[in-house]
N, C-alpha and C. Protein backbone atom coordinates (compact mmCIF):
# COMPACT_ATOMS: atom_id res chain seq x y z
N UNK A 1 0.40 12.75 -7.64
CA UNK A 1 -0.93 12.37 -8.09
C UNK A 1 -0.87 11.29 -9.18
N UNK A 2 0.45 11.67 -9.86
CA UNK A 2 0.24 10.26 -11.15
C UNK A 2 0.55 8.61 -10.74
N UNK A 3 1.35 9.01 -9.74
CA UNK A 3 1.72 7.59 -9.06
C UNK A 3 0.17 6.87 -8.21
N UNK A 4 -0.61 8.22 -7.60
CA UNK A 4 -1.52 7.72 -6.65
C UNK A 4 -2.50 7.12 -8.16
N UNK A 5 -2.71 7.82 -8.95
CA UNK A 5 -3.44 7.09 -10.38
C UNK A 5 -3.14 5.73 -10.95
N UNK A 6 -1.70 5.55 -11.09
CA UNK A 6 -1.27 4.20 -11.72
C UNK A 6 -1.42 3.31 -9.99
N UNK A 7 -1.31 3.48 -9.03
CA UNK A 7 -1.39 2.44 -8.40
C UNK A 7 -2.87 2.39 -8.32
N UNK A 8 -4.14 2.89 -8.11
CA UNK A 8 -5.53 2.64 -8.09
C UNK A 8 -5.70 1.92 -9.09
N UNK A 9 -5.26 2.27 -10.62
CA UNK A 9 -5.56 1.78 -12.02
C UNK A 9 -5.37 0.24 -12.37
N UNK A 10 -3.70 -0.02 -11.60
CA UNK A 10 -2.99 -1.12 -11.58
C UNK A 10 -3.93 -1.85 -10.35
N UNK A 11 -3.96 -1.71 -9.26
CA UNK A 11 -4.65 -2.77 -8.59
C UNK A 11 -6.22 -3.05 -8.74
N UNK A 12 -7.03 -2.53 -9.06
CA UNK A 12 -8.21 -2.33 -9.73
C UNK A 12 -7.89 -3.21 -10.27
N UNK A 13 -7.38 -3.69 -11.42
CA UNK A 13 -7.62 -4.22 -12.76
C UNK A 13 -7.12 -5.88 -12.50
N UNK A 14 -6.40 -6.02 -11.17
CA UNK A 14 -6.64 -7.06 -10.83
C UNK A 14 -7.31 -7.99 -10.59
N UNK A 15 -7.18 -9.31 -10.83
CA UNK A 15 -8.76 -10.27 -10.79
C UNK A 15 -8.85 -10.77 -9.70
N UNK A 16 -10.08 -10.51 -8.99
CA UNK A 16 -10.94 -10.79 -8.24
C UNK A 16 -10.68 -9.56 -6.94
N UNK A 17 -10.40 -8.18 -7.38
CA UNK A 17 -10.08 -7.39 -6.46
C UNK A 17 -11.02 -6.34 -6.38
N UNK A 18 -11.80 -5.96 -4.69
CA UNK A 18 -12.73 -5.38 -4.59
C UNK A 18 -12.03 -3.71 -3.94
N UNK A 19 -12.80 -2.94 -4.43
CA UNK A 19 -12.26 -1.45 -3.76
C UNK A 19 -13.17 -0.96 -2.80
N UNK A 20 -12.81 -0.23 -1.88
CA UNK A 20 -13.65 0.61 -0.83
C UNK A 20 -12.91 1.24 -0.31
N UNK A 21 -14.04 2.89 -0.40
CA UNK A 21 -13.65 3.95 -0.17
C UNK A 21 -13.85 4.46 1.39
N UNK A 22 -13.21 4.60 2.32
CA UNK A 22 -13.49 4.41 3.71
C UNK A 22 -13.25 6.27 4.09
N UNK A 23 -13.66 6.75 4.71
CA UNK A 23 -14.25 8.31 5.12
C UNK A 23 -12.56 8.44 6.20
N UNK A 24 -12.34 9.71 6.17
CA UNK A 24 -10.83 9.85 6.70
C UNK A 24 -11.70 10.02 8.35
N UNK A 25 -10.52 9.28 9.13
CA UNK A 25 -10.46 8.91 10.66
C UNK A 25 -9.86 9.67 11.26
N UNK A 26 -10.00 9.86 12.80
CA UNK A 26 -9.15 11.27 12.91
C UNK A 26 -7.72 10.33 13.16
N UNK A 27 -8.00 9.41 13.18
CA UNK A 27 -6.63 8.73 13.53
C UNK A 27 -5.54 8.87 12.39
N UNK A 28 -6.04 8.67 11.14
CA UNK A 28 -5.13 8.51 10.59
C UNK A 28 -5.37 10.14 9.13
N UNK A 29 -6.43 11.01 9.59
CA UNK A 29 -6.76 12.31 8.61
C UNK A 29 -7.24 12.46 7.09
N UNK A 30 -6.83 11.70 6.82
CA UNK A 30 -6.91 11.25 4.92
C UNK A 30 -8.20 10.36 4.50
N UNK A 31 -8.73 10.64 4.11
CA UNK A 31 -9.73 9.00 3.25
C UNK A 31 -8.84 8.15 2.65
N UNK A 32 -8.81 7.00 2.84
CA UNK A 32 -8.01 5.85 2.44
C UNK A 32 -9.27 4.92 1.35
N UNK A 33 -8.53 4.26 0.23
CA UNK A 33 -9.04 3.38 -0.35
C UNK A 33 -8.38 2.14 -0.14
N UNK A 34 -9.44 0.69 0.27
CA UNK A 34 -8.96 -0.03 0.40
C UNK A 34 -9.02 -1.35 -0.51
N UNK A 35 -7.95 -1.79 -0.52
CA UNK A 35 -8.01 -2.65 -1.69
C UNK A 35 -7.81 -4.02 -1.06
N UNK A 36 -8.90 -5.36 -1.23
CA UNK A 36 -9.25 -6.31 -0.92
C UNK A 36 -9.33 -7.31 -2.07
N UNK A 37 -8.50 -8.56 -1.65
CA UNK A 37 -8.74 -9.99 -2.38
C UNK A 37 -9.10 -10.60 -1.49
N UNK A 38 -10.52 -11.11 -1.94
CA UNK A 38 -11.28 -11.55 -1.60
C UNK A 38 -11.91 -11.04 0.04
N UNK A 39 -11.74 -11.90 1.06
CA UNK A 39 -11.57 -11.19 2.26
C UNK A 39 -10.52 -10.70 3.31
N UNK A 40 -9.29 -10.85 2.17
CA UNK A 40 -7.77 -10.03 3.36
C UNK A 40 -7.52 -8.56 2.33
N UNK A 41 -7.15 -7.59 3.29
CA UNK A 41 -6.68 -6.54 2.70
C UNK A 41 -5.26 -6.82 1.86
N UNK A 42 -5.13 -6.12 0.85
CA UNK A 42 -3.58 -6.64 0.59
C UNK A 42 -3.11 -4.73 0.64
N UNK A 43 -3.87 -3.62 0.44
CA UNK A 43 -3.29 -2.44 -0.30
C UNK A 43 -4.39 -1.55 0.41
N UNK A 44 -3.92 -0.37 1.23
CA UNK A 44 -3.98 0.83 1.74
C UNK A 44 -3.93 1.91 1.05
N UNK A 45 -4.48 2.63 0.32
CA UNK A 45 -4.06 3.97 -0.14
C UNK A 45 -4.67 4.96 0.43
N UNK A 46 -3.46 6.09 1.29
CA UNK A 46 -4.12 6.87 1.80
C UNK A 46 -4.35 8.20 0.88
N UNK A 47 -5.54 8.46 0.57
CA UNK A 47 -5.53 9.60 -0.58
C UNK A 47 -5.39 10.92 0.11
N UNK A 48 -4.84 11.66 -1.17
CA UNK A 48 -4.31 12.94 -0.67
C UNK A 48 -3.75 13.33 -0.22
N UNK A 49 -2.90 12.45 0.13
CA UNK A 49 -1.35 12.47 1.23
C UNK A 49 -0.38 13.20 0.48
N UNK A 50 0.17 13.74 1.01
CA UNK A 50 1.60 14.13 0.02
C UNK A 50 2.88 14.04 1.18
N UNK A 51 4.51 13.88 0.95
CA UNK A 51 3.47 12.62 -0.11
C UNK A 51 2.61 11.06 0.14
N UNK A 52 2.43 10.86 -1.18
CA UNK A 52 1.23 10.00 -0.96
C UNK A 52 2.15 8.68 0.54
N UNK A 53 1.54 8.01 0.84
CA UNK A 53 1.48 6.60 1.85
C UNK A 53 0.81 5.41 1.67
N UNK A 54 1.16 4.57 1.41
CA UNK A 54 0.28 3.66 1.31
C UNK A 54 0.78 2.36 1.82
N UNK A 55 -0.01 1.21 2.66
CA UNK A 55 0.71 0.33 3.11
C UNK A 55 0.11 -0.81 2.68
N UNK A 56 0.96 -1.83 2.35
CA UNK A 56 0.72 -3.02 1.47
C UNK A 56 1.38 -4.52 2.68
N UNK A 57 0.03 -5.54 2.45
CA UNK A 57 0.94 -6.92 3.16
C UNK A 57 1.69 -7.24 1.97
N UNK A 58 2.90 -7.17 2.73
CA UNK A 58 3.92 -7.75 1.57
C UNK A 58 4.50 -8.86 2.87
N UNK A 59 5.55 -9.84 2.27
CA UNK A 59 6.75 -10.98 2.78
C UNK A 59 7.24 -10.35 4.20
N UNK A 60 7.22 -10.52 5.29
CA UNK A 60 7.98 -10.03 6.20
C UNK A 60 9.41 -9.82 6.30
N UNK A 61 10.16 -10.96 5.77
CA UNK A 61 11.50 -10.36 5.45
C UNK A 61 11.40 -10.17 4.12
N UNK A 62 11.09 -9.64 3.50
CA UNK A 62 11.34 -8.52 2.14
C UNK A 62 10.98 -6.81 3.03
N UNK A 63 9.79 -6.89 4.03
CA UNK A 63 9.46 -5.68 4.53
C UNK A 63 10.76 -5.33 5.36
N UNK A 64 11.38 -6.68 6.37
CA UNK A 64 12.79 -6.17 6.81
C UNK A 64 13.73 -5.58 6.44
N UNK A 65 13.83 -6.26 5.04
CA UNK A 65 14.99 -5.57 3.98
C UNK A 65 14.88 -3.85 3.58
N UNK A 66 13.74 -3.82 3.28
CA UNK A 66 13.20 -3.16 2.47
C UNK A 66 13.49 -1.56 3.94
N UNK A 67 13.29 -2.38 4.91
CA UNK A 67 13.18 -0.86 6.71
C UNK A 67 14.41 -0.63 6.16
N UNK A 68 15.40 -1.90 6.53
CA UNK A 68 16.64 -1.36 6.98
C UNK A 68 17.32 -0.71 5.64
N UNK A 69 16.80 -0.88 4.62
CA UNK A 69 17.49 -0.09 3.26
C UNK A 69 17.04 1.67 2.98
N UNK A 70 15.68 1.33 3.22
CA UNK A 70 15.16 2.60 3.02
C UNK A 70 14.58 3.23 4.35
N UNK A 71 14.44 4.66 4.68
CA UNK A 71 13.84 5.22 5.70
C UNK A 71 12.28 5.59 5.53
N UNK A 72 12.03 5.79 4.68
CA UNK A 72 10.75 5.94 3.84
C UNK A 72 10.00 4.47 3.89
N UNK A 73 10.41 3.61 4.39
CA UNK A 73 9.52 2.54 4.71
C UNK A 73 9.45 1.78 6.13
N UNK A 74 8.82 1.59 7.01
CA UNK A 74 8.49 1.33 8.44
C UNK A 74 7.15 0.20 7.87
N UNK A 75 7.45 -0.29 9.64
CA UNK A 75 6.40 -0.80 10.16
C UNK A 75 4.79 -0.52 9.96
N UNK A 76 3.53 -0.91 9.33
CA UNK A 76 2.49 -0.30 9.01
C UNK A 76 1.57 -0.53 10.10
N UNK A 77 0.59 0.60 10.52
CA UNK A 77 0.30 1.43 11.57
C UNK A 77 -1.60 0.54 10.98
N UNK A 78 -1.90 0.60 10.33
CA UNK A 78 -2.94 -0.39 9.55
C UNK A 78 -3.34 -1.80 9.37
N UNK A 79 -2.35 -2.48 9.01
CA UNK A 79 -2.83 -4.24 8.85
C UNK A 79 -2.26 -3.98 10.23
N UNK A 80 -1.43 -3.88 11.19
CA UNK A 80 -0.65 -4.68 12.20
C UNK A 80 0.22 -5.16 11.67
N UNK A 81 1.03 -6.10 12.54
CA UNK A 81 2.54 -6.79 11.87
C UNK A 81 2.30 -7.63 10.51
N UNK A 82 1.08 -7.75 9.65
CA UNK A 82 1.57 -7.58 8.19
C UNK A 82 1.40 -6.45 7.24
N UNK A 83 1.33 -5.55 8.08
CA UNK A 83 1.66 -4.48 6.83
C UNK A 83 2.93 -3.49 7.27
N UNK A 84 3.18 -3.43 5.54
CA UNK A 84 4.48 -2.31 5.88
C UNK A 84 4.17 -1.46 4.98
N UNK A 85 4.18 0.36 5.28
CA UNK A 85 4.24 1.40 5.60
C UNK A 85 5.00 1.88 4.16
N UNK A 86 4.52 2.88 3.39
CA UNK A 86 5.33 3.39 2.29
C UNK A 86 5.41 4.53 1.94
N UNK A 87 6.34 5.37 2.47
CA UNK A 87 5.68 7.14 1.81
C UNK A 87 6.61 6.68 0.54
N UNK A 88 5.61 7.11 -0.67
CA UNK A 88 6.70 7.32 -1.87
C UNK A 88 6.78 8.65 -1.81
N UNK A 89 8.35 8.97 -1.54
CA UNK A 89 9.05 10.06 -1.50
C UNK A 89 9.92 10.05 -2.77
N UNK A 90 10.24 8.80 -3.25
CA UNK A 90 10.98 8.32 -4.38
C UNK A 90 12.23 8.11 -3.88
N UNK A 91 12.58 7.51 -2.72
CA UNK A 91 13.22 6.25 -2.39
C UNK A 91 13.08 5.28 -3.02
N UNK A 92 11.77 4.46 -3.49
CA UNK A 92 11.48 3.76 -4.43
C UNK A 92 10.97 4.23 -5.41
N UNK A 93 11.57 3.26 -7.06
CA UNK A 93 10.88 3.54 -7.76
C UNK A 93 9.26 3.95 -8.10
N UNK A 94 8.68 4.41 -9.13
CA UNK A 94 7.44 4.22 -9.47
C UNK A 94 7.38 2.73 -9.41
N UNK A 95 8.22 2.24 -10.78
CA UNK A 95 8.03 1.30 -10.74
C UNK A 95 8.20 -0.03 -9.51
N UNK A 96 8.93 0.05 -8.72
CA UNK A 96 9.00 -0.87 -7.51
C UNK A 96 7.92 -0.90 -6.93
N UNK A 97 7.28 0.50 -6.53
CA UNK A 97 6.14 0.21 -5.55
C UNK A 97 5.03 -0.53 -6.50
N UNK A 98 4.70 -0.61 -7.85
CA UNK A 98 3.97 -1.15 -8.71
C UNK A 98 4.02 -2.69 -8.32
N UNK A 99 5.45 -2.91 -7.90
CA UNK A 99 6.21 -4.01 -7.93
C UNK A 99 5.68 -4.75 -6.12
N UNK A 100 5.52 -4.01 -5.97
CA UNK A 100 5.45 -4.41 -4.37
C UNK A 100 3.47 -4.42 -4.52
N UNK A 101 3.12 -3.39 -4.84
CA UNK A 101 1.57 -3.85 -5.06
C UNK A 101 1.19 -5.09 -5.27
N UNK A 102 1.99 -5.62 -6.54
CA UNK A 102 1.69 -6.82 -7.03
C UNK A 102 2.13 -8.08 -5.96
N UNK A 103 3.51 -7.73 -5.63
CA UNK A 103 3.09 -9.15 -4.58
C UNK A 103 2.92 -8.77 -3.32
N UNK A 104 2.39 -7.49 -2.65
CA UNK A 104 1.21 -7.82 -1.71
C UNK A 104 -0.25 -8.50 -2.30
N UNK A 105 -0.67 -8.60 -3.12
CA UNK A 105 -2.01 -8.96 -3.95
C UNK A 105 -1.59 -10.66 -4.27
N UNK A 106 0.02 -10.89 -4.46
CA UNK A 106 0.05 -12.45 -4.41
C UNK A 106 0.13 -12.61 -3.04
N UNK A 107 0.66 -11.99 -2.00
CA UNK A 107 0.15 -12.74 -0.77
C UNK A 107 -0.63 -12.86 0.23
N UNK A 108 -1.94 -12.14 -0.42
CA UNK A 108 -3.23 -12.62 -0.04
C UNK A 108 -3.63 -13.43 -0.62
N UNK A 109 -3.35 -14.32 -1.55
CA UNK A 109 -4.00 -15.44 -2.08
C UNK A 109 -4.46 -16.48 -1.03
């Protein structure tokens, strides 16, 4: 729950970033918040997950790197082939996925 807090808190506070709260699908079970610059998604959070998931457009080969290093990160089931898929299980840091928030949010610019 503290991680699902600092990542809402942290991308929120970003400039020019809009939030919406979307009603859970049976497709995917959870209410997700979605986090938008301007009009591309950059950040998925599926709430209430445990653990939590959330999928972010990040670099395509950084998302390559990132499969073949960790198992806890795949292909994302949400944007299509730009998003990649994150259970923080703590494979990654807190801090990394903070890290990866941020430049999915630079590459929606």
């Amino acid at each position: 729950m503290v991680l699902e807090e600092a990542i809402v808190k942290y991308a929120s506070a970003l400039d020019g970033v809009e939030m919406r709260e979307m009603e859970p699908s049976s497709e995917h079970g959870a209410s997700q918040l979605v986090f938008y610059r301007g009009e591309k998604i950059f950040l998925v959070l599926q709430k209430d997950t445990r653990p939590l998931r959330i999928e972010l457009r990040i670099d395509k080969r950084l998302s390559k790197t990132l499969q073949e290093r960790y198992e806890s990160v795949m292909q994302g089931r949400l944007l299509g082939r730009n998003g990649t898929e994150i259970i923080c299980s703590g494979q990654l840091t807190d801090d990394e996925i903070i890290d990866l928030v941020r430049h999915g949010y630079e590459m929606s610019a």
